[in-house]
Protein backbone atom coordinates (compact mmCIF):
# COMPACT_ATOMS: atom_id res chain seq x y z
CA UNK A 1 16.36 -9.32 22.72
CA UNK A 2 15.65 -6.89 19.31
CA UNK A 3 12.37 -5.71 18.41
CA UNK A 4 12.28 -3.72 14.97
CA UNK A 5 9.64 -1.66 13.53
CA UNK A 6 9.69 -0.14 9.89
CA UNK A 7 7.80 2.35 8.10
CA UNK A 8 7.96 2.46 4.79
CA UNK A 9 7.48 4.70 1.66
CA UNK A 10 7.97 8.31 4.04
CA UNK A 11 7.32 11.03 1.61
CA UNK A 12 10.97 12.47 3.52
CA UNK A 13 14.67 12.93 2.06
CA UNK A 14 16.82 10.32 3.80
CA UNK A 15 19.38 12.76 4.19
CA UNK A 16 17.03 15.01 6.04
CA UNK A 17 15.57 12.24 8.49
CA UNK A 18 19.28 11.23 8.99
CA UNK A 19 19.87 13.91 11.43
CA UNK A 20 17.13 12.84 13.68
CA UNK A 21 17.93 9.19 13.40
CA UNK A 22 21.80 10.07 15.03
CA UNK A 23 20.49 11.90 17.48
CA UNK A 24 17.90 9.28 18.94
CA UNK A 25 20.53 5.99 18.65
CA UNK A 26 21.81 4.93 22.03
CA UNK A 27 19.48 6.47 23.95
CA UNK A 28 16.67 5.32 26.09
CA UNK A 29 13.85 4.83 25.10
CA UNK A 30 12.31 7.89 27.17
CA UNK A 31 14.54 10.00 26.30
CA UNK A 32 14.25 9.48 22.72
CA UNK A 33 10.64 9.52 22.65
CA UNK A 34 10.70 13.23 25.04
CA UNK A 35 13.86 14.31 21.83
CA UNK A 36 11.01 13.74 18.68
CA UNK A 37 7.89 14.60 20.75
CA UNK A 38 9.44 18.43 21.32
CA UNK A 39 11.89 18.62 18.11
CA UNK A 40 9.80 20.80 14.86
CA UNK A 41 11.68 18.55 12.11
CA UNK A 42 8.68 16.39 10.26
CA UNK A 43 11.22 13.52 10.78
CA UNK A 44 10.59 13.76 14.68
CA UNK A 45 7.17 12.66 14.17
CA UNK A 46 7.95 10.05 11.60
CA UNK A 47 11.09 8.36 14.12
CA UNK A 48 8.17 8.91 17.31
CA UNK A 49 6.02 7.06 15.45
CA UNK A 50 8.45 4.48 14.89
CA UNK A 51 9.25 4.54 18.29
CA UNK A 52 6.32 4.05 19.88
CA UNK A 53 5.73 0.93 17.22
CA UNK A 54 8.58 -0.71 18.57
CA UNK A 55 8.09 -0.08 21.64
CA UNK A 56 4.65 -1.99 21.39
CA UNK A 57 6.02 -4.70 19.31
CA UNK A 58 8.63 -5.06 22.26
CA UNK A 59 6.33 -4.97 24.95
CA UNK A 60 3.32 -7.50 23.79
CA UNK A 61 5.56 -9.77 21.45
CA UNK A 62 8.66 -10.31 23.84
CA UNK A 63 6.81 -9.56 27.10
CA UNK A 64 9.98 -6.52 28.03
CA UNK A 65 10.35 -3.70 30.57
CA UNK A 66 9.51 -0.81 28.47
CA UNK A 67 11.91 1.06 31.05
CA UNK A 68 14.74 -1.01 29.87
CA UNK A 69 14.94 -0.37 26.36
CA UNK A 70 17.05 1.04 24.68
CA UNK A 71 17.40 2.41 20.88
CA UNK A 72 19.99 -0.15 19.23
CA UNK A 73 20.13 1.69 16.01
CA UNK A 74 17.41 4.02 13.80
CA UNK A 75 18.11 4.76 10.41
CA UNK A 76 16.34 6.40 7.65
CA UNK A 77 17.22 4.64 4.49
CA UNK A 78 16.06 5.43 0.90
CA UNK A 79 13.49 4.39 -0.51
CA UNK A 80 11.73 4.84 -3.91
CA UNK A 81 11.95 8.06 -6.31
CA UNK A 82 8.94 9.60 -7.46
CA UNK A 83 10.07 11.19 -11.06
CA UNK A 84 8.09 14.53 -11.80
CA UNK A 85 8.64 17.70 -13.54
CA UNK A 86 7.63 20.71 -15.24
CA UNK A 87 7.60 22.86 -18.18
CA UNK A 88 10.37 25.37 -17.98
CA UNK A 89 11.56 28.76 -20.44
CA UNK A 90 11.49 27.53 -24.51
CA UNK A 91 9.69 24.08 -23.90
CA UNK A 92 12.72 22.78 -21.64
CA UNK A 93 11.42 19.58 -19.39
CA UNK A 94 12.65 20.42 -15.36
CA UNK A 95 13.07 17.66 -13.66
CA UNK A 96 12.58 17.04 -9.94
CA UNK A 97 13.61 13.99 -8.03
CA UNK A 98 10.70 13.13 -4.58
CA UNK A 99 12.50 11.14 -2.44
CA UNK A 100 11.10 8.65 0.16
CA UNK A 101 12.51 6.67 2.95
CA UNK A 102 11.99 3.66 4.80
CA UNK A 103 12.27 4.68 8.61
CA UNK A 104 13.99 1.61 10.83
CA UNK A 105 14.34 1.38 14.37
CA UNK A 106 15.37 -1.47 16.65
CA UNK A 107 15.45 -1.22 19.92
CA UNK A 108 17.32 -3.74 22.57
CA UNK A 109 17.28 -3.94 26.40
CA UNK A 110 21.03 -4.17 26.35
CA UNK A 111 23.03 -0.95 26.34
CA UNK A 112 24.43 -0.32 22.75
């Protein structure tokens, strides 16, 4: 059994959230959740969130031991990019690239 949650449009680099995401895959589910609950990276909060969707999904859709679960696989992939800039020395446009991400996380109550 899978259960998947997704949040999308994460005003995060994916390359920054990926370091949270390959942390959190394979482990339990409490022990994931206790990793982003203490860690000070705004992509902790973003995967706990996550987490704890799935976790609900998991427990009222498929009727599973929320002690069983495991986390199958959590990505942060990219999303969107907001194009913005300024005005820089003799007129010159600066360009800057904000980058979103869509934060995945499936969870299974088999051992990865």
């Amino acid at each position: 059994m899978e259960t998947t949650s997704v949040i999308k449009f994460q005003r995060i680099s994916s390359r920054k959230a990926g370091d949270i995401a390959r942390a959190i895959q394979g482990m339990p589910i409490a022990a994931a959740l206790n990793l982003t609950h203490f860690s000070d990276r705004k992509a902790a909060t973003l995967f706990e969130k996550a987490l704890k969707s799935a976790v609900a999904n998991a427990e009222h859709n498929e009727g599973a031991d929320v002690e069983s679960l495991y986390v199958k696989r959590a990505v942060a992939e990219q999303g969107p990019t907001m194009r913005r800039g300024f005005y820089g020395a003799r007129g010159m446009f600066k360009p800057i690239a904000k980058r979103t991400s869509h934060i995945r996380v499936v969870l299974s109550d088999e051992k990865a």
